[in-house]
N, C-alpha and C. Protein backbone atom coordinates (compact mmCIF):
# COMPACT_ATOMS: atom_id res chain seq x y z
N UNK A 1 147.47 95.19 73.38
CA UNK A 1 146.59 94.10 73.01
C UNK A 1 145.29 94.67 72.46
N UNK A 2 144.99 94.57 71.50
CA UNK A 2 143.62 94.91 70.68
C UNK A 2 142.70 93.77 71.15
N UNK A 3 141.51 94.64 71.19
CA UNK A 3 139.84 93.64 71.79
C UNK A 3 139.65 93.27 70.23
N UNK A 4 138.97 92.18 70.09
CA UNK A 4 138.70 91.78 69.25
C UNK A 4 136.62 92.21 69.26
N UNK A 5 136.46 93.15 68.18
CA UNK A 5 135.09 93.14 68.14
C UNK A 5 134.10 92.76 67.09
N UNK A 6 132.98 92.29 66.96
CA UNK A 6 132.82 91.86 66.06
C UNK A 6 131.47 92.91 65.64
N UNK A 7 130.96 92.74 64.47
CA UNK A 7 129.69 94.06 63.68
C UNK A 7 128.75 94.47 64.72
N UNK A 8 128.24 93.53 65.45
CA UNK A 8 127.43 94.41 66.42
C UNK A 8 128.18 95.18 67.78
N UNK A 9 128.76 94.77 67.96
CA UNK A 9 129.87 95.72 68.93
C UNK A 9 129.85 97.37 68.28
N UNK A 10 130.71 96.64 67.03
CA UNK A 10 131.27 98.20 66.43
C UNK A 10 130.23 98.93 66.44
N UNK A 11 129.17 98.35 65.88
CA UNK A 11 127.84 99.25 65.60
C UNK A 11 127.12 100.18 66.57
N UNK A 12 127.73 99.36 67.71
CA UNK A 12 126.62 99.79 69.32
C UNK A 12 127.74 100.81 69.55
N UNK A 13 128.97 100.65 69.51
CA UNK A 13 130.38 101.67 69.68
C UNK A 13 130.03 103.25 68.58
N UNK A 14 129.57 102.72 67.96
CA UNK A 14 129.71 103.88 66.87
C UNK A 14 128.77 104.63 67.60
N UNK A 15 127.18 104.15 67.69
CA UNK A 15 126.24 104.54 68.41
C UNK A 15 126.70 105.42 69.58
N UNK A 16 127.15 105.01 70.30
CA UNK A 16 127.79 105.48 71.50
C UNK A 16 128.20 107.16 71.19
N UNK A 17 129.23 106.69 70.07
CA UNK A 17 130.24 107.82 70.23
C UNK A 17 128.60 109.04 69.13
N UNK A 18 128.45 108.53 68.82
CA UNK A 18 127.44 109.61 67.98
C UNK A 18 126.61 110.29 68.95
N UNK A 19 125.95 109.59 69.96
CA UNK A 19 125.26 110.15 70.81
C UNK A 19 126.54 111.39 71.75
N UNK A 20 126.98 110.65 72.33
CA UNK A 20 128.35 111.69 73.03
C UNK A 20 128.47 112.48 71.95
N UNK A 21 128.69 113.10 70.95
CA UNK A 21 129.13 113.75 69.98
C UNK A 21 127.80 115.02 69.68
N UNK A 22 126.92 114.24 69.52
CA UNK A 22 125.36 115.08 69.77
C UNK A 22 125.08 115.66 70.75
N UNK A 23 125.48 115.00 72.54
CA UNK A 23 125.32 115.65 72.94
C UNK A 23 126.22 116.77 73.27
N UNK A 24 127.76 117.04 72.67
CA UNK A 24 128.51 118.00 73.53
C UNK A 24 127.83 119.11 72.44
N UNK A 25 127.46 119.34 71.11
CA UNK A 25 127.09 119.67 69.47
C UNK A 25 125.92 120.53 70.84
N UNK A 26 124.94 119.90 71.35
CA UNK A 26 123.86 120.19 72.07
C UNK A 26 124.09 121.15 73.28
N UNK A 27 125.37 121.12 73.56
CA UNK A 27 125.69 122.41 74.62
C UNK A 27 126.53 123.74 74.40
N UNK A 28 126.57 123.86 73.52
CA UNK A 28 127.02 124.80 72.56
C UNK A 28 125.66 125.51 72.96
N UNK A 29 124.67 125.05 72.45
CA UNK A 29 123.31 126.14 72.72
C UNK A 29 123.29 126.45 74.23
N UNK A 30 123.60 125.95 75.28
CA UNK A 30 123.40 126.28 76.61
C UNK A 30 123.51 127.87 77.05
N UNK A 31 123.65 127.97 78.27
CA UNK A 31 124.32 129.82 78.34
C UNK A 31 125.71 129.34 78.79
N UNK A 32 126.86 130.45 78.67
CA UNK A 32 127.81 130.28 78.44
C UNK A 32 128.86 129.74 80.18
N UNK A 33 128.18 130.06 80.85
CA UNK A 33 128.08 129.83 82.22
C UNK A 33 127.68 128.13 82.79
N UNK A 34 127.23 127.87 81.87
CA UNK A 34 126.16 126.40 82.28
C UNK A 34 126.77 124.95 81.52
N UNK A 35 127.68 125.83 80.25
CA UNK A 35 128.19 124.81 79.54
C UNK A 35 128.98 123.68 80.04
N UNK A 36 130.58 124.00 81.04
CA UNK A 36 131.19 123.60 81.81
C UNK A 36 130.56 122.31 82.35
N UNK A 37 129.71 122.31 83.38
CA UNK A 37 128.68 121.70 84.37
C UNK A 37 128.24 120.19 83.26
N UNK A 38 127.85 120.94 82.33
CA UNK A 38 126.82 120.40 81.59
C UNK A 38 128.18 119.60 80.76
N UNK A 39 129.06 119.77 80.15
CA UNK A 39 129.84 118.81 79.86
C UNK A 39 130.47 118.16 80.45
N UNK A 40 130.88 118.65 81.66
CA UNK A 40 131.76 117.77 82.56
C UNK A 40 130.28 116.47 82.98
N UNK A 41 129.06 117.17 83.33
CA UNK A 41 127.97 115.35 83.45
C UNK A 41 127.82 114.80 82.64
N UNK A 42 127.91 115.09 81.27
CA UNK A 42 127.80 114.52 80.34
C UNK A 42 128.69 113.48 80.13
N UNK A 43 129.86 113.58 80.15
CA UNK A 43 131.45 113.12 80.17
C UNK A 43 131.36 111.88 81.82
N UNK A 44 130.66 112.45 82.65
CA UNK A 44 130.83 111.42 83.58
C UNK A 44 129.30 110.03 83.36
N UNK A 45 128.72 110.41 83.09
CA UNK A 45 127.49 109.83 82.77
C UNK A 45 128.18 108.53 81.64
N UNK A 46 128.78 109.01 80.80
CA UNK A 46 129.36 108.09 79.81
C UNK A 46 130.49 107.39 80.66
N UNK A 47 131.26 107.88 81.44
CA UNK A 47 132.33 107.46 81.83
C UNK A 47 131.72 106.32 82.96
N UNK A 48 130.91 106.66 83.71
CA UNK A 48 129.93 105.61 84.45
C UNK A 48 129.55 104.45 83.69
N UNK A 49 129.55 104.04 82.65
CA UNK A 49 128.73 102.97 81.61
C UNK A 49 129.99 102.90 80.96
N UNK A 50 131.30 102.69 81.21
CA UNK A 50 132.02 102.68 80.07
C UNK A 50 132.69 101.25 79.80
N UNK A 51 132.63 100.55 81.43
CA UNK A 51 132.79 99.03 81.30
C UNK A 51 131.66 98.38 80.72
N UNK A 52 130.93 98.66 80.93
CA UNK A 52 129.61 97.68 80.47
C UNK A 52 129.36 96.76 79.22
N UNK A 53 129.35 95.44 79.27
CA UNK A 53 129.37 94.84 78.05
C UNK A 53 128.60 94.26 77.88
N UNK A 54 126.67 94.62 78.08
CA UNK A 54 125.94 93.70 78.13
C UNK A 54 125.51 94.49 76.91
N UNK A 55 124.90 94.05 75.79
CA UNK A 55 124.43 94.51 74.62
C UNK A 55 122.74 95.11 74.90
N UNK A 56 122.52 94.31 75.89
CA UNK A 56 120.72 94.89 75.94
C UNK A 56 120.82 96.01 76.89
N UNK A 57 121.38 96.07 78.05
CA UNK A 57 121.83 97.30 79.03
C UNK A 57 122.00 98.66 77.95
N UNK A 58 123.16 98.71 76.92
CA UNK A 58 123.97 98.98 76.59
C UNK A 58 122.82 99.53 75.16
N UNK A 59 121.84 99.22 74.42
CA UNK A 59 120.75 99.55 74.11
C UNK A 59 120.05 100.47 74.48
N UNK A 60 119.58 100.07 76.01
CA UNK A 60 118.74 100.81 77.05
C UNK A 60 119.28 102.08 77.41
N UNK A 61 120.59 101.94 77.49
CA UNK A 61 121.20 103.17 78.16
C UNK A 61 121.27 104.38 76.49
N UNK A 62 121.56 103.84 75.39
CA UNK A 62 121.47 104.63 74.28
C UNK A 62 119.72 105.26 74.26
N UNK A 63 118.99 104.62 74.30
CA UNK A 63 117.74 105.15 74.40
C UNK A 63 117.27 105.89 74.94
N UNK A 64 117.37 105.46 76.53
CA UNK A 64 117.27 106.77 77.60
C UNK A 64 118.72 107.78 76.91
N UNK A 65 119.73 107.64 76.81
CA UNK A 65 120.57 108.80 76.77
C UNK A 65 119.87 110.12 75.35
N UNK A 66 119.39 109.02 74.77
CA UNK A 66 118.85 109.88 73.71
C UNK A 66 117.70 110.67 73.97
N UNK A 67 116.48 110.23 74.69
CA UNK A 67 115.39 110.49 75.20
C UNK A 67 116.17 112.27 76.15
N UNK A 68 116.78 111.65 77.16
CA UNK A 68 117.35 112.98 77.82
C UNK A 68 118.15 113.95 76.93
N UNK A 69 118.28 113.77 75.98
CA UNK A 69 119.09 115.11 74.86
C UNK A 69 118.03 115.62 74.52
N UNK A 70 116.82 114.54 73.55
CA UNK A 70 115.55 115.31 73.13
C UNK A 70 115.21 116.52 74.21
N UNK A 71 115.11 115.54 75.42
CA UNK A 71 114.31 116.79 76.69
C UNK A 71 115.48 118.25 76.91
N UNK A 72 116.90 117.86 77.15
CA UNK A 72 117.83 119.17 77.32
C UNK A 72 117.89 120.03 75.82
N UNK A 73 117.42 119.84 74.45
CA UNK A 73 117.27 120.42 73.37
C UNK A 73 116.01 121.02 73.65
N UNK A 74 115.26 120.31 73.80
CA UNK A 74 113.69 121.26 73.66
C UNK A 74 113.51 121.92 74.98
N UNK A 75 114.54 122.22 76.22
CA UNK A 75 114.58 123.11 77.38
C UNK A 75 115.17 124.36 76.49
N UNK A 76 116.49 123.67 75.91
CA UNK A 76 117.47 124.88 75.24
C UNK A 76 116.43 125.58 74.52
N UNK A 77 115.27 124.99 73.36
CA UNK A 77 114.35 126.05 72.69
C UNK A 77 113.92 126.45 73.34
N UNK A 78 112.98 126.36 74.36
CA UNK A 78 111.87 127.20 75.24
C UNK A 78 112.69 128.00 75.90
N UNK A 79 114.10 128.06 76.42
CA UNK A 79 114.60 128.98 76.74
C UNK A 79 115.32 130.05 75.79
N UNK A 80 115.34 129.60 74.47
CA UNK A 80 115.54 131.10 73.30
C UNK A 80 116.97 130.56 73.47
N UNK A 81 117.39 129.31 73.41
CA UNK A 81 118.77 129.22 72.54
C UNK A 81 118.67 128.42 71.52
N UNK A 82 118.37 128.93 70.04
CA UNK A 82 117.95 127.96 69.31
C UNK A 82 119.77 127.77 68.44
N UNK A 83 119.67 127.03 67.54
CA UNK A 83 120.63 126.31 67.21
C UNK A 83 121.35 127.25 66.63
């Protein structure tokens, strides 16, 4: 049975997957030891929010998720793993 979604769905879906996509792109810079950890929370963090169908939640959570990549990217520079 296919969900039926309509433009803002897809849009917030796409969103989604871009951020997840940025952040695994984002642990590649980690140390090679730390990566594991760091994708497996990543992967559960999304997997935690994955029912959720409130569009403003579902906003909020893209924002903060984004906000926390900015901060784990600019740890990765100050620690000398640049891209």
């Amino acid at each position: 049975m296919a969900l039926a979604f309509d433009l803002q769905d897809f849009l917030i879906r796409a969103r989604v997957l871009k951020l997840y996509r940025q952040a695994l792109r984002v642990t590649r810079r980690a140390p090679v030891d730390a990566r594991g950890e760091l994708r497996t929370t990543i992967r559960q963090e999304m997997e935690n929010s994955r029912d959720c169908n409130d569009r403003q939640k579902i906003r909020y959570l893209l924002s903060e998720g984004r906000e926390r990549l900015k901060r784990l990217d600019e740890m990765l520079d100050m620690q000398g793993h640049p891209e």
